[in-house]
PDB file of N, CA and C in Angstrom:
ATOM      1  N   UNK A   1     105.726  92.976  86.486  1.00  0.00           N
ATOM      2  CA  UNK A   1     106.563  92.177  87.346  1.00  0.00           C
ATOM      3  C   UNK A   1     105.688  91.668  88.481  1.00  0.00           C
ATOM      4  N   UNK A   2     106.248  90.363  89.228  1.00  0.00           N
ATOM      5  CA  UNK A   2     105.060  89.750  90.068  1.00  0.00           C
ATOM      6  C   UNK A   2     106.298  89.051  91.276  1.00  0.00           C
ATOM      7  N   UNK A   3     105.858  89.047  92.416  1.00  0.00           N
ATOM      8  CA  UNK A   3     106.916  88.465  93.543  1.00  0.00           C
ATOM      9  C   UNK A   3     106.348  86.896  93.217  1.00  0.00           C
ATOM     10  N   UNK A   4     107.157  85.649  93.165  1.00  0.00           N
ATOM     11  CA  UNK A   4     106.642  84.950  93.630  1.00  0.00           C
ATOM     12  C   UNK A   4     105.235  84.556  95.081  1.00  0.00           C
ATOM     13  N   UNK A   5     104.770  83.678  95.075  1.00  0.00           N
ATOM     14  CA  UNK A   5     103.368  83.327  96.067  1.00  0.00           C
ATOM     15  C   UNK A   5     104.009  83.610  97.135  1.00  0.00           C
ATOM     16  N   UNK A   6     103.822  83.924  98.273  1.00  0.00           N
ATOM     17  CA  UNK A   6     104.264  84.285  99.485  1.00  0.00           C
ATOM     18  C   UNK A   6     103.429  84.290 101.051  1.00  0.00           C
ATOM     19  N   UNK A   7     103.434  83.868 102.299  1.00  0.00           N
ATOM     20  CA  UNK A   7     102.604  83.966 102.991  1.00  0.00           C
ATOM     21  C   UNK A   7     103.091  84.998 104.121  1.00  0.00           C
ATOM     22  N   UNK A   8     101.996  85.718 104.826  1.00  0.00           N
ATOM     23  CA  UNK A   8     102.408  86.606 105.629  1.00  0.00           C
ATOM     24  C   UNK A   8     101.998  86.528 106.813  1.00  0.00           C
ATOM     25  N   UNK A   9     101.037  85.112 107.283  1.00  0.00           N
ATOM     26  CA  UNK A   9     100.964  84.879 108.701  1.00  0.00           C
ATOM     27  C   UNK A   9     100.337  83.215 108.498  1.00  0.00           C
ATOM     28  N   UNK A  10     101.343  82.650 108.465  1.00  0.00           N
ATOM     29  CA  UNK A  10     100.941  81.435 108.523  1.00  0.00           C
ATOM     30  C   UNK A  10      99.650  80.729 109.257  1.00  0.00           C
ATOM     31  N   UNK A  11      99.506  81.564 110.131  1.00  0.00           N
ATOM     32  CA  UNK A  11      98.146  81.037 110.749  1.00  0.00           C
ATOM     33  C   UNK A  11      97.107  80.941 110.093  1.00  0.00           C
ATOM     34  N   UNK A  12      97.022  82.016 109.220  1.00  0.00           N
ATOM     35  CA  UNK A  12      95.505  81.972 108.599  1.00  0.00           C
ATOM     36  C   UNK A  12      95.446  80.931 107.079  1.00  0.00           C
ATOM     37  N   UNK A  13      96.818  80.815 106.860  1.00  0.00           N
ATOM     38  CA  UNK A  13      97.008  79.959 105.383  1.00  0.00           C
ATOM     39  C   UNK A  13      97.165  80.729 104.106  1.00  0.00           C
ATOM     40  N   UNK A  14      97.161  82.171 104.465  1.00  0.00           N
ATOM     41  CA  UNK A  14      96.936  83.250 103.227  1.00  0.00           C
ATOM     42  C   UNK A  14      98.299  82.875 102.210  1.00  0.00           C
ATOM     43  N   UNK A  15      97.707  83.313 100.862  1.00  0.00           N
ATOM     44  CA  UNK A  15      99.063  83.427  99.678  1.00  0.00           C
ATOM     45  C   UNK A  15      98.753  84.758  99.574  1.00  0.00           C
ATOM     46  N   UNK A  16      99.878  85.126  98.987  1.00  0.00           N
ATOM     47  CA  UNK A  16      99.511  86.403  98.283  1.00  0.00           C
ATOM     48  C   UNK A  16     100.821  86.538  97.429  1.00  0.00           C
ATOM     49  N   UNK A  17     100.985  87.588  96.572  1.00  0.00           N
ATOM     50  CA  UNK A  17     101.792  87.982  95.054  1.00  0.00           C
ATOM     51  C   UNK A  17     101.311  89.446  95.299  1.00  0.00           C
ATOM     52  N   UNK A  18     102.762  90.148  94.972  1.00  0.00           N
ATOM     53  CA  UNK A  18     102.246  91.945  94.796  1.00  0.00           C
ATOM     54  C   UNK A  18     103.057  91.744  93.219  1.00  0.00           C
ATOM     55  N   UNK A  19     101.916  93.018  92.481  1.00  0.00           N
ATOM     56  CA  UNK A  19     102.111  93.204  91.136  1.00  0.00           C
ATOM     57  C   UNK A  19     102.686  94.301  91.184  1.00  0.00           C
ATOM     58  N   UNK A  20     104.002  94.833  90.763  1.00  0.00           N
ATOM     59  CA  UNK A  20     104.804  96.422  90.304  1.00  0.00           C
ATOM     60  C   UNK A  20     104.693  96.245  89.034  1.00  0.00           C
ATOM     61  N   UNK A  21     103.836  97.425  88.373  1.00  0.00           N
ATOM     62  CA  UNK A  21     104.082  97.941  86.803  1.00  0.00           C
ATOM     63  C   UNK A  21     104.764  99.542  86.752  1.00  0.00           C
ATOM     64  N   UNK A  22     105.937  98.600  86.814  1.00  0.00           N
ATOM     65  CA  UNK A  22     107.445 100.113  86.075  1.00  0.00           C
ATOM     66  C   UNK A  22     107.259 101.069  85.422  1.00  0.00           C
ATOM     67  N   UNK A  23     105.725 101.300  84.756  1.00  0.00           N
ATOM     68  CA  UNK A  23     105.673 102.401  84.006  1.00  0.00           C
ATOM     69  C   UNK A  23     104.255 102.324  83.948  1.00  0.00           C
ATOM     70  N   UNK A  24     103.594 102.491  84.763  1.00  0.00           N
ATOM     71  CA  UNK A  24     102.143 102.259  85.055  1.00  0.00           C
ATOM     72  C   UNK A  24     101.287 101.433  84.372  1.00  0.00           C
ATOM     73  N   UNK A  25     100.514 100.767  85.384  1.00  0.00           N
ATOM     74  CA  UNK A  25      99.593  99.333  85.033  1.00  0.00           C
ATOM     75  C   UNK A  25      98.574 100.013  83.713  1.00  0.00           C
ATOM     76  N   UNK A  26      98.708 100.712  83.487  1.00  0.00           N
ATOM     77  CA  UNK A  26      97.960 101.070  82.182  1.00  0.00           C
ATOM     78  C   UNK A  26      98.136 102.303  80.920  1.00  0.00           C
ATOM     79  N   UNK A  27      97.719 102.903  80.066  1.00  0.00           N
ATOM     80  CA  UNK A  27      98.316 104.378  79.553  1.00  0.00           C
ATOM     81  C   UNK A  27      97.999 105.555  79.972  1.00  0.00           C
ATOM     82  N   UNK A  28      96.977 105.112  80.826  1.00  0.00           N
ATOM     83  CA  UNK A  28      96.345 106.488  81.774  1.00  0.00           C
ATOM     84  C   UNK A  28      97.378 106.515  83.118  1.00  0.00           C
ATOM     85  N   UNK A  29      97.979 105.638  83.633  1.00  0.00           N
ATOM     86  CA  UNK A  29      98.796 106.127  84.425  1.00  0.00           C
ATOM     87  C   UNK A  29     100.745 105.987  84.380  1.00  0.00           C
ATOM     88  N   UNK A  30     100.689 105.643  82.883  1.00  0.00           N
ATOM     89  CA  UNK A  30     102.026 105.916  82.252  1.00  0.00           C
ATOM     90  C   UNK A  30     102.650 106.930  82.933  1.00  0.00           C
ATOM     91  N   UNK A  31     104.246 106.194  82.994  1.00  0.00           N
ATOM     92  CA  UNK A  31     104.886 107.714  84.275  1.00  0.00           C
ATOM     93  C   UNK A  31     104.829 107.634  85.609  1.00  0.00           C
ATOM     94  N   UNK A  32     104.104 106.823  85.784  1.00  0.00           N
ATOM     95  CA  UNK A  32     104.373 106.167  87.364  1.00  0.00           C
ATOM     96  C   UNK A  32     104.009 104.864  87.891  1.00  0.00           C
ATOM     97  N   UNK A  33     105.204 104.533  88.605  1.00  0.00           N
ATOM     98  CA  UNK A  33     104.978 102.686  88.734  1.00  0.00           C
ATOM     99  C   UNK A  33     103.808 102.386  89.819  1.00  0.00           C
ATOM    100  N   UNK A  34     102.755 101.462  89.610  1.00  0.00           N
ATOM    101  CA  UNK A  34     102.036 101.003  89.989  1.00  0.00           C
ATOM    102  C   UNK A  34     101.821  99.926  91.054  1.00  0.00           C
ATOM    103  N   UNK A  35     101.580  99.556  91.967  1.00  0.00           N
ATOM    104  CA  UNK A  35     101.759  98.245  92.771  1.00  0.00           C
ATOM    105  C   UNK A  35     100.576  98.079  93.609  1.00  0.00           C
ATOM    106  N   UNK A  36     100.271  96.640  93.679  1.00  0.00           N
ATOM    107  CA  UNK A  36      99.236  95.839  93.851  1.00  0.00           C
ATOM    108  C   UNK A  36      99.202  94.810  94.703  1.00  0.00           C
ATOM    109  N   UNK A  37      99.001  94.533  95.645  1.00  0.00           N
ATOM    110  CA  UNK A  37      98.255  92.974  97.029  1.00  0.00           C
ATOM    111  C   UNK A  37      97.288  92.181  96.132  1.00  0.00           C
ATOM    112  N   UNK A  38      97.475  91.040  95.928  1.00  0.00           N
ATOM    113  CA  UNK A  38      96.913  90.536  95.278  1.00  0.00           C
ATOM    114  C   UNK A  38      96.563  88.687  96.606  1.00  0.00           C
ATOM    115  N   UNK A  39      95.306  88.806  97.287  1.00  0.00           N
ATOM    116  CA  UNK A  39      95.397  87.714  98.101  1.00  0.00           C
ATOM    117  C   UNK A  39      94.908  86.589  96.799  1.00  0.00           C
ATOM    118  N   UNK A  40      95.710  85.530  96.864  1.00  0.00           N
ATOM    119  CA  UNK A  40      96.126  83.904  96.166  1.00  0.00           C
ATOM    120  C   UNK A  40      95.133  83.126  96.461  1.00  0.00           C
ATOM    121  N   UNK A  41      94.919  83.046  97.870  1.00  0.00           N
ATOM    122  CA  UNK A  41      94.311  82.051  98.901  1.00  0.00           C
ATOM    123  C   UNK A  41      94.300  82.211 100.375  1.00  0.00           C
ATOM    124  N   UNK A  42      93.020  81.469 100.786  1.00  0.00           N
ATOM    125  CA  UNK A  42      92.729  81.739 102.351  1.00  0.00           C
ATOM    126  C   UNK A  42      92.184  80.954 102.340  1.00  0.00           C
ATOM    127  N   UNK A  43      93.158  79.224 103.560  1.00  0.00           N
ATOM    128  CA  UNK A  43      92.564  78.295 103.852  1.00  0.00           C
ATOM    129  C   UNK A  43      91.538  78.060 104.735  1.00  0.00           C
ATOM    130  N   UNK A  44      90.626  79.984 105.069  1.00  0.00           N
ATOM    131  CA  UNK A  44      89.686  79.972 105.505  1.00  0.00           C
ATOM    132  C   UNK A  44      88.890  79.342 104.703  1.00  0.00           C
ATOM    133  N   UNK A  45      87.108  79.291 105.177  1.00  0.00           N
ATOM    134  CA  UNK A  45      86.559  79.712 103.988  1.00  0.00           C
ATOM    135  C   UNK A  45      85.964  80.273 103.839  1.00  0.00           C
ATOM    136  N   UNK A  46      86.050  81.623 104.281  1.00  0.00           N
ATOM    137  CA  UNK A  46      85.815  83.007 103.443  1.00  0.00           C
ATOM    138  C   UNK A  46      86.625  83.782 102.746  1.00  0.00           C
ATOM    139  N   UNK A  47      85.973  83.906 101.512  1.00  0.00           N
ATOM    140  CA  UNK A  47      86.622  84.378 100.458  1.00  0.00           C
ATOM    141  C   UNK A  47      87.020  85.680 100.339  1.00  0.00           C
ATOM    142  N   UNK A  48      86.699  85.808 101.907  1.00  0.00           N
ATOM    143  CA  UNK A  48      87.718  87.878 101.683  1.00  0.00           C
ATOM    144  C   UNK A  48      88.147  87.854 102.748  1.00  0.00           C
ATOM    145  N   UNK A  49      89.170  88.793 103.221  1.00  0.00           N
ATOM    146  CA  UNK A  49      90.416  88.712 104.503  1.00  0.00           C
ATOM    147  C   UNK A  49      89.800  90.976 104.458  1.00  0.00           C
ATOM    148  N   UNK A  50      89.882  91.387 106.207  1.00  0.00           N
ATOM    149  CA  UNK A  50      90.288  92.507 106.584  1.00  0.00           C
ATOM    150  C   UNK A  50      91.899  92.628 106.181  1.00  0.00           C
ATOM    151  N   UNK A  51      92.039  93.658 105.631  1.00  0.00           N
ATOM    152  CA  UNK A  51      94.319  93.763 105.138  1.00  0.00           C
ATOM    153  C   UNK A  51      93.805  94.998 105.471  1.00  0.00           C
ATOM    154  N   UNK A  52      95.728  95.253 106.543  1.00  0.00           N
ATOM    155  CA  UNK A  52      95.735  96.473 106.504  1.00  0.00           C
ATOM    156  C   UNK A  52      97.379  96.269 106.323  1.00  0.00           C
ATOM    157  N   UNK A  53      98.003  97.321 104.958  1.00  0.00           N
ATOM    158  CA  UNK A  53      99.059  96.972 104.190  1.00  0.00           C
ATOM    159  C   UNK A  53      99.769  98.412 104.046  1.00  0.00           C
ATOM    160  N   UNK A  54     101.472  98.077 104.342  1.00  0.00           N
ATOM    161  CA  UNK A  54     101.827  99.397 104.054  1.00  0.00           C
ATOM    162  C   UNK A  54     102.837  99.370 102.939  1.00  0.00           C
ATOM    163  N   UNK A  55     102.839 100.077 101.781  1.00  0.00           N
ATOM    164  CA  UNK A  55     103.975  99.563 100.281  1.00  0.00           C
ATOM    165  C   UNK A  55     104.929 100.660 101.286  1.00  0.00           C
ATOM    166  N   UNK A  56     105.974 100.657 101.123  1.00  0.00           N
ATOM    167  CA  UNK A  56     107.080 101.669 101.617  1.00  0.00           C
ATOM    168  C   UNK A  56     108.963 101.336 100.540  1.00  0.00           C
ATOM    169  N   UNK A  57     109.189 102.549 100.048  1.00  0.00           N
ATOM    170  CA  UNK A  57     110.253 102.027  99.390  1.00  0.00           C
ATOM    171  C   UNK A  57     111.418 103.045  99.976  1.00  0.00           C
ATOM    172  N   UNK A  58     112.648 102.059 100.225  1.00  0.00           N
ATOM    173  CA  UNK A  58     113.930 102.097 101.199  1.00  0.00           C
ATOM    174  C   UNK A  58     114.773 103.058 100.523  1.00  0.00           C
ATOM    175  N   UNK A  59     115.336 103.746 100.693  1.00  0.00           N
ATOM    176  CA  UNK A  59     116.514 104.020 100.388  1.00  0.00           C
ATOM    177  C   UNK A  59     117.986 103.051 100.694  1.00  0.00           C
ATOM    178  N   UNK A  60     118.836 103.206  99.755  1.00  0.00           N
ATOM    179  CA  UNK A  60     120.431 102.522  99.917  1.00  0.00           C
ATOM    180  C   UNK A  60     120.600 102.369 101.890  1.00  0.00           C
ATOM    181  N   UNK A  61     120.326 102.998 102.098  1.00  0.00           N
ATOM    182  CA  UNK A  61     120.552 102.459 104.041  1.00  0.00           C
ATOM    183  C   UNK A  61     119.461 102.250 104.583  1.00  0.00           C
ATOM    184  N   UNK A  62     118.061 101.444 104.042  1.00  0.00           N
ATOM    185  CA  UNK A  62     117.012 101.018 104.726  1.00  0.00           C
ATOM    186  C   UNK A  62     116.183 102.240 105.406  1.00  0.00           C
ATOM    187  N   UNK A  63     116.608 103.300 104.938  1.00  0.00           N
ATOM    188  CA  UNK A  63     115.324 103.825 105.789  1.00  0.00           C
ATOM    189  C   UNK A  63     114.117 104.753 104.426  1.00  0.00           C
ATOM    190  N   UNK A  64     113.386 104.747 104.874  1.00  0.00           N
ATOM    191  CA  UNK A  64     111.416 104.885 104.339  1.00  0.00           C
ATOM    192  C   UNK A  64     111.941 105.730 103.877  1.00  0.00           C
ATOM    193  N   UNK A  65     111.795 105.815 102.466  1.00  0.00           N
ATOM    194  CA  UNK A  65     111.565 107.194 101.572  1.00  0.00           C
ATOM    195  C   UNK A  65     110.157 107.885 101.301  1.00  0.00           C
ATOM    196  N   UNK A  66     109.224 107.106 101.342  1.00  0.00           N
ATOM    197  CA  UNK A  66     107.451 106.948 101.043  1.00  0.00           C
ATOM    198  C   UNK A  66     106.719 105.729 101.556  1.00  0.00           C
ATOM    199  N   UNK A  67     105.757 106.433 102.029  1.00  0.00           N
ATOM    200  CA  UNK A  67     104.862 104.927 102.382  1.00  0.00           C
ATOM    201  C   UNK A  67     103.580 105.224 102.036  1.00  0.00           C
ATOM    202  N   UNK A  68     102.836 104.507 101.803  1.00  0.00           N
ATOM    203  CA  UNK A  68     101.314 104.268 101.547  1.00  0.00           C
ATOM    204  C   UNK A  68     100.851 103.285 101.849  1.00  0.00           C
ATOM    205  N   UNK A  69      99.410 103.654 102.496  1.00  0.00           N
ATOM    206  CA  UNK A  69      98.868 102.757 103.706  1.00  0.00           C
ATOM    207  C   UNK A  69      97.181 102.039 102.865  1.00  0.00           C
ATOM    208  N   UNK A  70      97.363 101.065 103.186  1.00  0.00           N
ATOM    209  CA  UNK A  70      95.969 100.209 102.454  1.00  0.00           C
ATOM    210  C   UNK A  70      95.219  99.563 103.145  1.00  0.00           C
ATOM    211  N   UNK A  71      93.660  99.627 103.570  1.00  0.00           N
ATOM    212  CA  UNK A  71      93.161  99.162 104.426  1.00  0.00           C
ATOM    213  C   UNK A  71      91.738  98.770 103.598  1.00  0.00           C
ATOM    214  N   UNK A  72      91.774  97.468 103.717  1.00  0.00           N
ATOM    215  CA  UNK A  72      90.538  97.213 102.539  1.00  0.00           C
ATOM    216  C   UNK A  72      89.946  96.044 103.051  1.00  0.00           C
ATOM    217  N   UNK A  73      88.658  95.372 102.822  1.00  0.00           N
ATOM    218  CA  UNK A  73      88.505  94.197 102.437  1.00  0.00           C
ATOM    219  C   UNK A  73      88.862  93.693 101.299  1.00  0.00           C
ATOM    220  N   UNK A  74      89.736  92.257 101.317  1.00  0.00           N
ATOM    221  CA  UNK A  74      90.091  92.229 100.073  1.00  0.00           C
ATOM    222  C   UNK A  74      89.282  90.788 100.019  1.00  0.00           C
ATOM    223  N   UNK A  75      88.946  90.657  98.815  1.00  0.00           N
ATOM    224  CA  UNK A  75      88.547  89.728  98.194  1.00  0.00           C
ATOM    225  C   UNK A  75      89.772  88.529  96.771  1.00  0.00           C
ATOM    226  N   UNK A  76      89.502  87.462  97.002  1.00  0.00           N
ATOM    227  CA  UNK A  76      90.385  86.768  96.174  1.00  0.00           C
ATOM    228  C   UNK A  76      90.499  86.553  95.046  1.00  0.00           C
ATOM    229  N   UNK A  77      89.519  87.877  94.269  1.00  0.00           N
ATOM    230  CA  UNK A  77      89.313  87.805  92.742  1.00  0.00           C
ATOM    231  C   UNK A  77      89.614  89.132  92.076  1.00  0.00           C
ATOM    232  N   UNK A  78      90.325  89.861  93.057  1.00  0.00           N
ATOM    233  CA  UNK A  78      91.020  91.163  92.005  1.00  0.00           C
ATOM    234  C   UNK A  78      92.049  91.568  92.828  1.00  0.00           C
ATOM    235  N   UNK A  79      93.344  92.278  92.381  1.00  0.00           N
ATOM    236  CA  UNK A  79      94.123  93.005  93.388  1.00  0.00           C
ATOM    237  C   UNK A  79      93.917  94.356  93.585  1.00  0.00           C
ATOM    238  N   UNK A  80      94.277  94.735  94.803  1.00  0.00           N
ATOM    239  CA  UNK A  80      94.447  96.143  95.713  1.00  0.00           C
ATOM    240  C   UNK A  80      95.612  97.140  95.662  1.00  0.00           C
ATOM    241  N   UNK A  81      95.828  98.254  95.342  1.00  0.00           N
ATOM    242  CA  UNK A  81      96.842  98.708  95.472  1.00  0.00           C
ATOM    243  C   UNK A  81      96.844 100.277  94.870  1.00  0.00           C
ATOM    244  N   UNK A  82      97.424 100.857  94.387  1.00  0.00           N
ATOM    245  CA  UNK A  82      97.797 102.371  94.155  1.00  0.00           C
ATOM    246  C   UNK A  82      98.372 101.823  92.262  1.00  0.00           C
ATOM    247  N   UNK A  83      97.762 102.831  91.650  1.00  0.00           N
ATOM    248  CA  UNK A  83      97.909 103.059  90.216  1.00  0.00           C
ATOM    249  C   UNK A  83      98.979 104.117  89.829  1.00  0.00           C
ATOM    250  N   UNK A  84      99.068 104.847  90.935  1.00  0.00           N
ATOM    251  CA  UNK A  84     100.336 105.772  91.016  1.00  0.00           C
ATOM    252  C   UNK A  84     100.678 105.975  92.166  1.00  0.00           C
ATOM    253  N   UNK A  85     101.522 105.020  92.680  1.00  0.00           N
ATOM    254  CA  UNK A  85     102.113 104.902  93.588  1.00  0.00           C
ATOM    255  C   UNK A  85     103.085 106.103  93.987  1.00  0.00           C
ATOM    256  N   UNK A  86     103.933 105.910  93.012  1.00  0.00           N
ATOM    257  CA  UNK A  86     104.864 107.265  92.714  1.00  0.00           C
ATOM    258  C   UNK A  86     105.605 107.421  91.799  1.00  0.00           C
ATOM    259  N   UNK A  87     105.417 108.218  91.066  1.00  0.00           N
ATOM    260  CA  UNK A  87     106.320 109.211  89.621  1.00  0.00           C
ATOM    261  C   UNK A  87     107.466 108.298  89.285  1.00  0.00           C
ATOM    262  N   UNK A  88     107.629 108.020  88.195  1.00  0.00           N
ATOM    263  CA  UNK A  88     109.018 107.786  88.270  1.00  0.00           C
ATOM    264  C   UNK A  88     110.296 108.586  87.742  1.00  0.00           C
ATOM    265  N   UNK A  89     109.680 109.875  87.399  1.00  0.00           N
ATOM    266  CA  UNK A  89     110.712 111.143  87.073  1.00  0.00           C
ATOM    267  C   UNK A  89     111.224 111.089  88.578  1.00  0.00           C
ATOM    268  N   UNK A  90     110.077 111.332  90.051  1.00  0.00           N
ATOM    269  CA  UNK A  90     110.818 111.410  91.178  1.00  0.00           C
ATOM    270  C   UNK A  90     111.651 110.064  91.297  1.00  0.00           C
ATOM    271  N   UNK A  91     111.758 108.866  91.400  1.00  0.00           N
ATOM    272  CA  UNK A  91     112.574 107.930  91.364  1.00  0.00           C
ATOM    273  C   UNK A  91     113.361 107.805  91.111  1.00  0.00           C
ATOM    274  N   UNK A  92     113.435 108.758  89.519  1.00  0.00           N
ATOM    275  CA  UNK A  92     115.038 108.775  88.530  1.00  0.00           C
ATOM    276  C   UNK A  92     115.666 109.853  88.873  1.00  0.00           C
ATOM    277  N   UNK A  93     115.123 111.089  89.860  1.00  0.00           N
ATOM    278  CA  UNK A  93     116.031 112.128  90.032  1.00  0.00           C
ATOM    279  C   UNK A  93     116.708 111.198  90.671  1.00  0.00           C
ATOM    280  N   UNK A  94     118.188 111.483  91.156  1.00  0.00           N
ATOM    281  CA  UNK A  94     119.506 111.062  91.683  1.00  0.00           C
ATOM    282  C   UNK A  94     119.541 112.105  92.712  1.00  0.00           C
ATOM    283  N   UNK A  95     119.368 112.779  92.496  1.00  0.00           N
ATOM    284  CA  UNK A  95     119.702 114.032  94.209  1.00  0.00           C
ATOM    285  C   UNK A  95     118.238 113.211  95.743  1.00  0.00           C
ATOM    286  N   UNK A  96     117.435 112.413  94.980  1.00  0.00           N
ATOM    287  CA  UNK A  96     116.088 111.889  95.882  1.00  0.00           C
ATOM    288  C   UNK A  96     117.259 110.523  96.917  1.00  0.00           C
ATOM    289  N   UNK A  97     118.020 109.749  95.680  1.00  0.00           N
ATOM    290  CA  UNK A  97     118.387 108.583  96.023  1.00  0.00           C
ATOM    291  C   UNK A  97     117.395 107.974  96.769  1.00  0.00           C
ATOM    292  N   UNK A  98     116.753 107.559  95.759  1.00  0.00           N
ATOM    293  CA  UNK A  98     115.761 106.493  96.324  1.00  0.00           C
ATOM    294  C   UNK A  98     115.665 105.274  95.882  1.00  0.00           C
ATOM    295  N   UNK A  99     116.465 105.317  94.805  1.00  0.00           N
ATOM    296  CA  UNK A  99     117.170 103.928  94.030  1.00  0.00           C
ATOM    297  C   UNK A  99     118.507 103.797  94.596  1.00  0.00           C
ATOM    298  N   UNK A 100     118.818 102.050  94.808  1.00  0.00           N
ATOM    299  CA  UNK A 100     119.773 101.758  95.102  1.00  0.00           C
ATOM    300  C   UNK A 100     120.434 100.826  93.851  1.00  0.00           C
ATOM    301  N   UNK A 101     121.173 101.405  93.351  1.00  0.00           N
ATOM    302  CA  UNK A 101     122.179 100.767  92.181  1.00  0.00           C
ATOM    303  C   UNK A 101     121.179 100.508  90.943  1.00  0.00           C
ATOM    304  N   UNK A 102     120.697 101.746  91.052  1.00  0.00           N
ATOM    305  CA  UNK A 102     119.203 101.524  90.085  1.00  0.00           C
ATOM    306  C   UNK A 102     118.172 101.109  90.097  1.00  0.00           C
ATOM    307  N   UNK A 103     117.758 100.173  91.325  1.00  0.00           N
ATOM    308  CA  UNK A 103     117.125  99.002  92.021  1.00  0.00           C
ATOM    309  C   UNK A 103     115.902  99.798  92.959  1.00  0.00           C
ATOM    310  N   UNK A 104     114.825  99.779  92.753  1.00  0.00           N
ATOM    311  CA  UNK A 104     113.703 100.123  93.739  1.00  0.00           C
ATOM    312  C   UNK A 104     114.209  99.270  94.644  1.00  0.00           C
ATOM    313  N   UNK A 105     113.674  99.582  96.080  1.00  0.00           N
ATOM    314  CA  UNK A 105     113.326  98.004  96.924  1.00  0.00           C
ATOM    315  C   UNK A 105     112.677  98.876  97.523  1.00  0.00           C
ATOM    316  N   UNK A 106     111.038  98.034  97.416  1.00  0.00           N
ATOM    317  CA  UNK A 106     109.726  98.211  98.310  1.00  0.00           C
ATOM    318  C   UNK A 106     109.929  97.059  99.348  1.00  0.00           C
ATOM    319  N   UNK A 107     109.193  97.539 100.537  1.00  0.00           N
ATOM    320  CA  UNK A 107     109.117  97.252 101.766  1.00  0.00           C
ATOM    321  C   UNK A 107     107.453  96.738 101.487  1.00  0.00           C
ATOM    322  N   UNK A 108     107.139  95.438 101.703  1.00  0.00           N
ATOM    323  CA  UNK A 108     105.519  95.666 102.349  1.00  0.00           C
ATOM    324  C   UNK A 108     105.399  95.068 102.958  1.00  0.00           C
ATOM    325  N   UNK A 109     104.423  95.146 104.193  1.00  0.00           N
ATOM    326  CA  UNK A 109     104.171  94.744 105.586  1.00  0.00           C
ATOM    327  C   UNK A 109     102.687  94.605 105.745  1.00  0.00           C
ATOM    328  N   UNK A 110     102.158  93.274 105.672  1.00  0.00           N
ATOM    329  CA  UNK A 110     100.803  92.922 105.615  1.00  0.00           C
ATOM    330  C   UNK A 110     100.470  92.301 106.959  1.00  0.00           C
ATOM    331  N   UNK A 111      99.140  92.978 107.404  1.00  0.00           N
ATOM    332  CA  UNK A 111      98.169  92.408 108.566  1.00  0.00           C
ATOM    333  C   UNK A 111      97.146  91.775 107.984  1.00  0.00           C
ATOM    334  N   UNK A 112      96.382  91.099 108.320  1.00  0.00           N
ATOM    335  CA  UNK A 112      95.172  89.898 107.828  1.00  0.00           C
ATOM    336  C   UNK A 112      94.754  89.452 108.730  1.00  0.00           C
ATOM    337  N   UNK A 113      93.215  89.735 108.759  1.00  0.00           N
ATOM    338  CA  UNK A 113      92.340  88.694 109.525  1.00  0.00           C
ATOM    339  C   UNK A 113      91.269  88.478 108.784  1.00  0.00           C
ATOM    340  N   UNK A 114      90.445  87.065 109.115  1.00  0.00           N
ATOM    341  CA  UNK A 114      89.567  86.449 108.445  1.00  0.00           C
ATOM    342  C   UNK A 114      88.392  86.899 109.409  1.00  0.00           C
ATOM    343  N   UNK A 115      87.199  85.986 108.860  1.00  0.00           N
ATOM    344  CA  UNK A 115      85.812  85.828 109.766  1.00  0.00           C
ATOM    345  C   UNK A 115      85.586  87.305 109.028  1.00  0.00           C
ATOM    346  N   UNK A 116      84.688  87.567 109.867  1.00  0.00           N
ATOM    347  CA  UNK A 116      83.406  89.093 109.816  1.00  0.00           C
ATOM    348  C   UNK A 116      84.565  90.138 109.356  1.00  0.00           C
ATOM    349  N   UNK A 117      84.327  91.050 108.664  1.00  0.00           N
ATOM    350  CA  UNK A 117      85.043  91.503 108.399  1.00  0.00           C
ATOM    351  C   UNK A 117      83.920  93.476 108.655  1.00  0.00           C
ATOM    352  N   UNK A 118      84.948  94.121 108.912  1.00  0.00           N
ATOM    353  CA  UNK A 118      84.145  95.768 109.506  1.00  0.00           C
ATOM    354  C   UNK A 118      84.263  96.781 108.259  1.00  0.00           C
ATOM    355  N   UNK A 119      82.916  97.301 108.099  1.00  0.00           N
ATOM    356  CA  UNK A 119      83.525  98.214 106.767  1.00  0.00           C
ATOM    357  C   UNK A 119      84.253  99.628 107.292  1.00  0.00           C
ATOM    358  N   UNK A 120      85.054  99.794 108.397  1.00  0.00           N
ATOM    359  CA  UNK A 120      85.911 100.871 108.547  1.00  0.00           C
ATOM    360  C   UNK A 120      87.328 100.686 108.269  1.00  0.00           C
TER     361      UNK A 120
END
């Protein structure tokens, strides 16, 4: 599954698309859904952005069940993200309610800056 293109600070011109695989992005991590930052474009022109990104998924009344924090240089030729994000046995227990009407809903909240970028 893929969000439509999306921008998260118009200033800099960035696209970006996050990838969720429902049953992990591959067979080695089958059993837990996967999710991915994937930067589109940066009408900079440098071809990598500082992100510092948090996936977080809501419970039925909006508040954080899990979060995971991503701080990378990203570059515009692969995506970023967690291969096991989290279980989805924990997802499908019903006593967690962390599904709403069956429905994940992840939260993500992206920072971006261009130019020089710091390897910390």
């Amino acid at each position: 599954m893929e969000t439509p293109a999306f921008s998260s600070e118009p200033d800099y011109g960035m696209k970006w698309k996050i990838f969720l695989y429902p049953n992990g992005v591959n067979n080695k991590n089958k059993g837990f859904v996967s999710v991915y930052l994937h930067l589109l474009s940066n009408n900079n022109k440098e071809p990598q952005a500082q992100v510092r990104c948090t996936f977080s998924i809501l419970n039925s009344s909006n508040q954080v069940k899990q979060t995971r924090f991503l701080h990378c240089k990203m570059h515009k030729v692969r995506a970023y993200g967690y291969p096991r994000f989290v279980a989805r046995a924990d997802l499908e227990n019903r006593s967690n309610k962390d599904l709403t009407n069956g429905k994940l809903i992840l939260h993500c909240n992206i920072k971006a800056s261009t130019g020089q970028v710091d390897s910390n």
